[in-house]
Protein backbone atom coordinates (compact mmCIF):
# COMPACT_ATOMS: atom_id res chain seq x y z
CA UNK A 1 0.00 0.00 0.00
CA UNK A 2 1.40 3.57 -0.51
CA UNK A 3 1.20 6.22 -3.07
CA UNK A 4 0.08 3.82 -6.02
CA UNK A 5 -2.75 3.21 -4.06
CA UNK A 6 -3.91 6.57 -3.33
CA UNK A 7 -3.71 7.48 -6.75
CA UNK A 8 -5.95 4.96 -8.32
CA UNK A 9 -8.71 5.61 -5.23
CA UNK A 10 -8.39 9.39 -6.39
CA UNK A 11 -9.18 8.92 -9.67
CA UNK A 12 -8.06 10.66 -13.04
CA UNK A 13 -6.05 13.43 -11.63
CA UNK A 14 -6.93 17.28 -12.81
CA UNK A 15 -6.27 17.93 -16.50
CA UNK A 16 -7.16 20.81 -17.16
CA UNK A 17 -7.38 23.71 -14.55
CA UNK A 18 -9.81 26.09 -16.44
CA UNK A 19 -12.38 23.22 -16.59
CA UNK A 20 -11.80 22.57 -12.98
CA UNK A 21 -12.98 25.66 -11.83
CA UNK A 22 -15.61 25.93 -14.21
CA UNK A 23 -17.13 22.56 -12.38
CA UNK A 24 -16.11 23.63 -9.09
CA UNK A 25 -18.33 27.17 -9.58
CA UNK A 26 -20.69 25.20 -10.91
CA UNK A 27 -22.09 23.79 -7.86
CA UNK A 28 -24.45 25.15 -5.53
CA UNK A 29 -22.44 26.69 -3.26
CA UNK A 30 -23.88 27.83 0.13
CA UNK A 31 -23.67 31.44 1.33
CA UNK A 32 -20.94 31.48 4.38
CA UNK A 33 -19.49 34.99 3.80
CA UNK A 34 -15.96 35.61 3.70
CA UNK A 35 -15.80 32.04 6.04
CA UNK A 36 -14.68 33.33 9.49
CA UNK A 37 -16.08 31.46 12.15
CA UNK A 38 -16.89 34.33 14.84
CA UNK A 39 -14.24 37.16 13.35
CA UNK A 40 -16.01 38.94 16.61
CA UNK A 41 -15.25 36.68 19.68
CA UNK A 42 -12.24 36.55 21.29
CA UNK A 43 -12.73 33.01 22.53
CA UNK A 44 -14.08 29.84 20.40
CA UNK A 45 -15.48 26.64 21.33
CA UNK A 46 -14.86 24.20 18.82
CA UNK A 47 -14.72 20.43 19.15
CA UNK A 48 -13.13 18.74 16.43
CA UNK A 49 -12.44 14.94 16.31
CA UNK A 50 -13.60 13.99 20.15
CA UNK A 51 -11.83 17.11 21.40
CA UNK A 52 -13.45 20.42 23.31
CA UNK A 53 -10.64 23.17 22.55
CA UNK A 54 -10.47 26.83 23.71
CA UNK A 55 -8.97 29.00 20.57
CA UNK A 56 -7.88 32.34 21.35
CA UNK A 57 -8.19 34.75 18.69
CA UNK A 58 -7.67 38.77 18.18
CA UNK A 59 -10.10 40.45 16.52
CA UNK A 60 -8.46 43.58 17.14
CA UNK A 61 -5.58 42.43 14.68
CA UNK A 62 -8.23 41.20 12.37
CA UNK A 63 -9.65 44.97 12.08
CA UNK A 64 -6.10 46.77 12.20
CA UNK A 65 -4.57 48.11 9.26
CA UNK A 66 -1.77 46.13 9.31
CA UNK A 67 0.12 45.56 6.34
CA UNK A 68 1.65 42.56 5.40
CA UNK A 69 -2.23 41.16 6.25
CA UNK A 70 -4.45 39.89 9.49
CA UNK A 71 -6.24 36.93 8.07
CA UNK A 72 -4.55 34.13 10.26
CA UNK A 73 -5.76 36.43 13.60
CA UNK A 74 -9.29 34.43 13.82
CA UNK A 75 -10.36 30.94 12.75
CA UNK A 76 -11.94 30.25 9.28
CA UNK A 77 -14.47 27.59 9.06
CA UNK A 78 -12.82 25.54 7.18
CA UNK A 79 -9.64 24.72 9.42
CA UNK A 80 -12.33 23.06 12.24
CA UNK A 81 -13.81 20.61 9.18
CA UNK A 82 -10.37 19.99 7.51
CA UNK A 83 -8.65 18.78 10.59
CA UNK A 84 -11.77 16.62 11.59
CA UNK A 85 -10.99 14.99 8.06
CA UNK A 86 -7.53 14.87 7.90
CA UNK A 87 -6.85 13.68 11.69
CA UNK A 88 -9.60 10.62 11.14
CA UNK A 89 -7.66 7.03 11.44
CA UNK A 90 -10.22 6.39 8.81
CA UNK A 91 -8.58 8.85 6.54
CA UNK A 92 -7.08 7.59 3.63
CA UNK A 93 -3.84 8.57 4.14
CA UNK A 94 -3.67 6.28 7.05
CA UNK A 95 -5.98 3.83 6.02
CA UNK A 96 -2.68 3.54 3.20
CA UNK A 97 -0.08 4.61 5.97
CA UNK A 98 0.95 7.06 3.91
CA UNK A 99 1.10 9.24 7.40
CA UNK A 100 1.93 7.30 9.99
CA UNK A 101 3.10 8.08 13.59
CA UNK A 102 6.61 8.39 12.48
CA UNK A 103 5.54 11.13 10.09
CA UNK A 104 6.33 14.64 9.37
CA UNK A 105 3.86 17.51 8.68
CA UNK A 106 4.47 21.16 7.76
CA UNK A 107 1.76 23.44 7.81
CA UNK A 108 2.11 26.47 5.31
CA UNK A 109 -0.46 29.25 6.92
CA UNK A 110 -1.73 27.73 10.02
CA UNK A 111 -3.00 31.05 11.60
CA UNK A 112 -3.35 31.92 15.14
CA UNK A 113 -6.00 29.13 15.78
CA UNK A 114 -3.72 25.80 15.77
CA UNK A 115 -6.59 23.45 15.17
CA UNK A 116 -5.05 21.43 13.01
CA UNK A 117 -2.05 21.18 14.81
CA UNK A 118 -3.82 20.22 17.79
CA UNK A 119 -5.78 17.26 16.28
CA UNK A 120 -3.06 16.13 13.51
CA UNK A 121 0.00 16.65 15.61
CA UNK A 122 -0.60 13.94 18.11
CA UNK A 123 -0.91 11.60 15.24
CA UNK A 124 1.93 11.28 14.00
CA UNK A 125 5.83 12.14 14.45
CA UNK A 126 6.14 15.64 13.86
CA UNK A 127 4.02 18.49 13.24
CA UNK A 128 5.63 21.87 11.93
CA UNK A 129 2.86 25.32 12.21
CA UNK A 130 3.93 28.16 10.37
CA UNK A 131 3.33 31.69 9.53
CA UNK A 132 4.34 34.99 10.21
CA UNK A 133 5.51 36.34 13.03
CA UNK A 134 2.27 38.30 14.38
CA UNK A 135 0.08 35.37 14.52
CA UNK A 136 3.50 33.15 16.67
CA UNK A 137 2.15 34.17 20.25
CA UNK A 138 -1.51 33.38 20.13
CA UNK A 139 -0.85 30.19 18.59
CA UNK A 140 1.87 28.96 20.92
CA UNK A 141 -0.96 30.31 23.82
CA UNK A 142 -3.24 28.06 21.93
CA UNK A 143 -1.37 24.82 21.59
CA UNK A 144 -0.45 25.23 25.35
CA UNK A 145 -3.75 25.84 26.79
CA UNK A 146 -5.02 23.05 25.14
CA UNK A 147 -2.15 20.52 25.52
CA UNK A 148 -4.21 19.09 28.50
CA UNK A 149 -7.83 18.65 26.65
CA UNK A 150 -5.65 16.50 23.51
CA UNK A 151 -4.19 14.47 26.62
CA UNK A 152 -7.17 13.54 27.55
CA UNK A 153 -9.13 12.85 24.79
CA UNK A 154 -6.11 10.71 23.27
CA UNK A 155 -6.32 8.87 26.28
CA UNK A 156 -9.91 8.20 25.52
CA UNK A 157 -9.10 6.85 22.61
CA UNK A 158 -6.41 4.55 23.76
CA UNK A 159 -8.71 3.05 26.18
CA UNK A 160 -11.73 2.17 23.15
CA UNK A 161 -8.43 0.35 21.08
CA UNK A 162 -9.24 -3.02 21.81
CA UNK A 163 -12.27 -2.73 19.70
CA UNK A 164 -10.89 -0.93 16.84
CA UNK A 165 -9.60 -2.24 13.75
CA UNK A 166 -5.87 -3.01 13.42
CA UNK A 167 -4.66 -0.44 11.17
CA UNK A 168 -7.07 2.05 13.42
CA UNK A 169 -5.40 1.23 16.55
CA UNK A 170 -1.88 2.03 14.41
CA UNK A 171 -3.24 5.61 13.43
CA UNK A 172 -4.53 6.39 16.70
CA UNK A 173 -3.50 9.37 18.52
CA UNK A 174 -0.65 9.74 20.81
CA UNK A 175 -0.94 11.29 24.39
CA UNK A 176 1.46 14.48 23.31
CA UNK A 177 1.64 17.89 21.60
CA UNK A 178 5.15 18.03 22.51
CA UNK A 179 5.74 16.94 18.65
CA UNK A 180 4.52 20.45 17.50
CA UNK A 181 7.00 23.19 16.34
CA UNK A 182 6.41 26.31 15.56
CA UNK A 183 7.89 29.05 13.34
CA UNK A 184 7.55 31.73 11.56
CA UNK A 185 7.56 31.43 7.55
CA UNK A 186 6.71 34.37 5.25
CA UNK A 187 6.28 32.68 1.95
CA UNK A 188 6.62 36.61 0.19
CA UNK A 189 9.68 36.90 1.56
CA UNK A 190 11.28 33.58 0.63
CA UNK A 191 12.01 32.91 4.41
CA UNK A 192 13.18 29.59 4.16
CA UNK A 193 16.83 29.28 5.21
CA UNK A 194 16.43 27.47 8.30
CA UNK A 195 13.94 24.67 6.83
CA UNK A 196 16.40 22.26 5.91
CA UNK A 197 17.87 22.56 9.42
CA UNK A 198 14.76 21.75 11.21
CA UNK A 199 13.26 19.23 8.89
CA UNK A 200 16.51 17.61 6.90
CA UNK A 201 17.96 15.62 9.88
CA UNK A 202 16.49 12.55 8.80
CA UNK A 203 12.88 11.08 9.61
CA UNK A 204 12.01 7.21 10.06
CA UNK A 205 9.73 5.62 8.36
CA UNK A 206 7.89 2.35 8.47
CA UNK A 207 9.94 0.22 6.84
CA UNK A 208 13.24 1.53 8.33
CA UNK A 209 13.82 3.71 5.48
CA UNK A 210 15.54 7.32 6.84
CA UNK A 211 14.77 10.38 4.26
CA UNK A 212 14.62 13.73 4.64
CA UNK A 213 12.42 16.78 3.98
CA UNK A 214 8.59 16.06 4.70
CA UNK A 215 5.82 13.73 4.38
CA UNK A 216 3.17 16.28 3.61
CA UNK A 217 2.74 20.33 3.23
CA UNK A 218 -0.72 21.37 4.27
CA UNK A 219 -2.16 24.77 3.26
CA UNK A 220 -5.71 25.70 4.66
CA UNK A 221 -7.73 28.15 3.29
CA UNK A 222 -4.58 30.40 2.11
CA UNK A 223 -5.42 31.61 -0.92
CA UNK A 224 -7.77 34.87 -1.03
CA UNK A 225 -5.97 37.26 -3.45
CA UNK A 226 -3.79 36.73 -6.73
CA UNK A 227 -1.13 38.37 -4.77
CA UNK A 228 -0.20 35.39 -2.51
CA UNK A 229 -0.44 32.57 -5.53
CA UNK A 230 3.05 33.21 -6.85
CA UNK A 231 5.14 33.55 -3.55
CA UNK A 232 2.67 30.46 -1.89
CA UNK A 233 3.42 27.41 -5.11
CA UNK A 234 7.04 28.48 -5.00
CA UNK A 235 7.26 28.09 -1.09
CA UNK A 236 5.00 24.51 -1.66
CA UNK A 237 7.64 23.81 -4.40
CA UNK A 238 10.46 24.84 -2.02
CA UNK A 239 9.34 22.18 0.79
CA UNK A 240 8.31 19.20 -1.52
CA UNK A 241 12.23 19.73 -3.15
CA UNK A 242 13.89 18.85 0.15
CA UNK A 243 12.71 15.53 -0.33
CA UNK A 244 15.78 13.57 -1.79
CA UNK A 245 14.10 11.89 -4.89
CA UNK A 246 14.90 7.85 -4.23
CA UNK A 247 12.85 4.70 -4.77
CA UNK A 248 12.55 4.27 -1.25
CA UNK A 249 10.56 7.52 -0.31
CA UNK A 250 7.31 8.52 -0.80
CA UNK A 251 6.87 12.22 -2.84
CA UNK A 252 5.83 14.97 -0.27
CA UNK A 253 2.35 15.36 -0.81
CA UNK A 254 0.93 19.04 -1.33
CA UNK A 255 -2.65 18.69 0.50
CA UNK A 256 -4.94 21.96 -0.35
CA UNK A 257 -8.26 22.63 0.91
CA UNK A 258 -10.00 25.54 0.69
CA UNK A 259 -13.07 27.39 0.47
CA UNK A 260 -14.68 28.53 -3.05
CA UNK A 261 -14.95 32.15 -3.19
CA UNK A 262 -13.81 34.03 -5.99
CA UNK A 263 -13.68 31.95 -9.56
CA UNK A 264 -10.80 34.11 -10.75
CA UNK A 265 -8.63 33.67 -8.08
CA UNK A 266 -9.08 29.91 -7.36
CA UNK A 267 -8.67 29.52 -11.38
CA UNK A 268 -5.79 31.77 -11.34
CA UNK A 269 -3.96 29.76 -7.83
CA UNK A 270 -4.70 26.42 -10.08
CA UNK A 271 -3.26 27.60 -13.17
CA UNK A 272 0.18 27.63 -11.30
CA UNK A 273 -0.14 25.05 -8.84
CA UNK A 274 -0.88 22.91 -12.03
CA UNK A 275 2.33 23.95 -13.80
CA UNK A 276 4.23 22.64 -10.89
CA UNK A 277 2.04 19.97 -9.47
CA UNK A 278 0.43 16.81 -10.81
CA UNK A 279 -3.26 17.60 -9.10
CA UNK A 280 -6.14 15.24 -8.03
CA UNK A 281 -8.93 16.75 -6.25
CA UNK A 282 -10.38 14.41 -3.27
CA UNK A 283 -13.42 12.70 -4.30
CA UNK A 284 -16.37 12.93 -1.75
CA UNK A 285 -16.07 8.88 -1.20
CA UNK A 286 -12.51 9.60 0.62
CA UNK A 287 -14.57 12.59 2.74
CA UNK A 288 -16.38 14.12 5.49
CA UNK A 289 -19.66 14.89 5.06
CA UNK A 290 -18.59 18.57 5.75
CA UNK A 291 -16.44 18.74 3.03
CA UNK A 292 -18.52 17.26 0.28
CA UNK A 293 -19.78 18.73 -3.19
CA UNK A 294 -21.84 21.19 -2.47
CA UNK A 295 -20.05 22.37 0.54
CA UNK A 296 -18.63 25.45 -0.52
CA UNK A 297 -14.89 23.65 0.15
CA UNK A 298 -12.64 21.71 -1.41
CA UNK A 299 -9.75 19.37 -1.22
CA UNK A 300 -6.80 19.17 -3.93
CA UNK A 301 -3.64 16.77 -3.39
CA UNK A 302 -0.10 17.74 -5.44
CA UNK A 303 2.20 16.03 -6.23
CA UNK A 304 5.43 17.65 -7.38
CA UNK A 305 6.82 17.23 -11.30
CA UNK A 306 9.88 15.60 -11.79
């Protein structure tokens, strides 16, 4: 099982990007303004695969006029439904072990929220949140504060193992958020001197194999204005390069979800991606409900060209 495998459960893979969106915006798509959560509250309550977090956010950064952008200051719906997804030991991609507990993760964009760190993270070996600097202190607050509710509910899920599948039990959660690392990453300003540092030192994976680089880059809802497409499939090209290209690694796999806003700047963000990328989008049989056609989101998987 592996990579061959996902690849015939996605389907044929995305062709040609213009026709893409065209089907995308052809859906009925469901009004959910820009896609905050609660841009107004301070605090959140979300619970997102069996566990009750706290988020922190800053609205006040949100409204400021702050330059170099406030997005990642609040939580955007779709980071709550893509780590429910994604963290599942019924996803796919460790139904296939494809991610694994001994793998790596680098989040491109995670905001100040650190949901999917939080429910991913514990998962598997490493977990690497990024973005700029402004959004670094209420996310390390975050991951913190909730440290203790991930304990428990990975406990929890520990204790229901003996009546969970084999290759379940393997993807379950692990007790920790001590895995997660945090740094800032500007992809505009090509910031990306000290990746190989942190993630080249070698990562084991089942089989024994040792490779560098990571297992999987992971943008969430990142892509809002034709500004950021350039800088963000360069920085996505950046990370899946660090993976030495051998017969014994897996490629780093670009995962993309997002929600469907604008035609013109989703069509423009694929148009590049695709030049770079071989691009499946995830079928609704390998989904959450939440994430469905229909949804207003969507999932793409890359695959760097040789």
């Amino acid at each position: 099982m592996g990579i061959e495998d996902l690849l015939l459960m996605l389907g044929g893979g995305v062709s040609d990007p213009e026709e893409e969106s065209f089907l995308l915006f052809s859906q009925t798509l469901p009004s959910q303004d820009l896609g905050f959560v609660d841009s107004k509250a301070y605090k959140l309550e979300l619970t997102i695969a069996g566990k009750d977090l706290l988020i922190n956010q800053s609205p006040t950064i949100l409204s400021s006029n702050r330059a170099a952008g406030t997005t990642g200051a609040v939580t955007w719906k779709i980071s709550p439904l893509f780590a429910e997804w994604i963290a599942s030991p019924q996803n796919v991609l460790f139904r296939l072990e494809i991610l694994n507990r001994n793998s790596t993760v680098l989040e491109l964009g995670c905001g100040i929220s650190g949901v999917v760190a939080l429910t991913l993270g514990p998962c598997i070996g490493k977990y690497v949140a990024t973005d700029q600097e402004y959004a670094l202190k209420l996310l390390k607050q975050n991951i913190a504060e909730n440290s203790s509710i991930v304990l428990r509910s990975s406990q929890r899920i520990k204790n229901r193992a003996d009546n969970m599948p084999r290759k379940a039990v393997r993807a379950a959660c692990n007790s920790s958020t001590g895995n997660i690392q945090i740094m800032a990453l500007d992809w505009e300003l090509n910031s990306l001197s000290t990746l190989p540092e942190l993630l080249n030192t070698g990562v084991f994976h089942v089989g024994g194999s040792v490779s560098g680089g990571v297992d999987a880059v992971v943008a969430c809802d990142c892509i809002y204005n034709e500004a950021l497409i350039e800088p963000l499939v360069k920085t996505c090209v950046d990370i899946c390069r660090l993976r030495p290209d051998s017969p014994e690694n897996n490629p780093t796999l670009c995962i993309v979800a997002q929600q469907l806003r604008s035609s013109d700047v989703f069509e423009a963000w694929l148009l590049a991606f695709h030049q770079a990328f071989h691009v499946w989008r995830v079928p609704d049989d390998l989904l959450t409900e939440s994430l469905k056609e229909n949804s207003g989101f969507v999932v793409h998987i890359g695959i760097l060209k040789s």
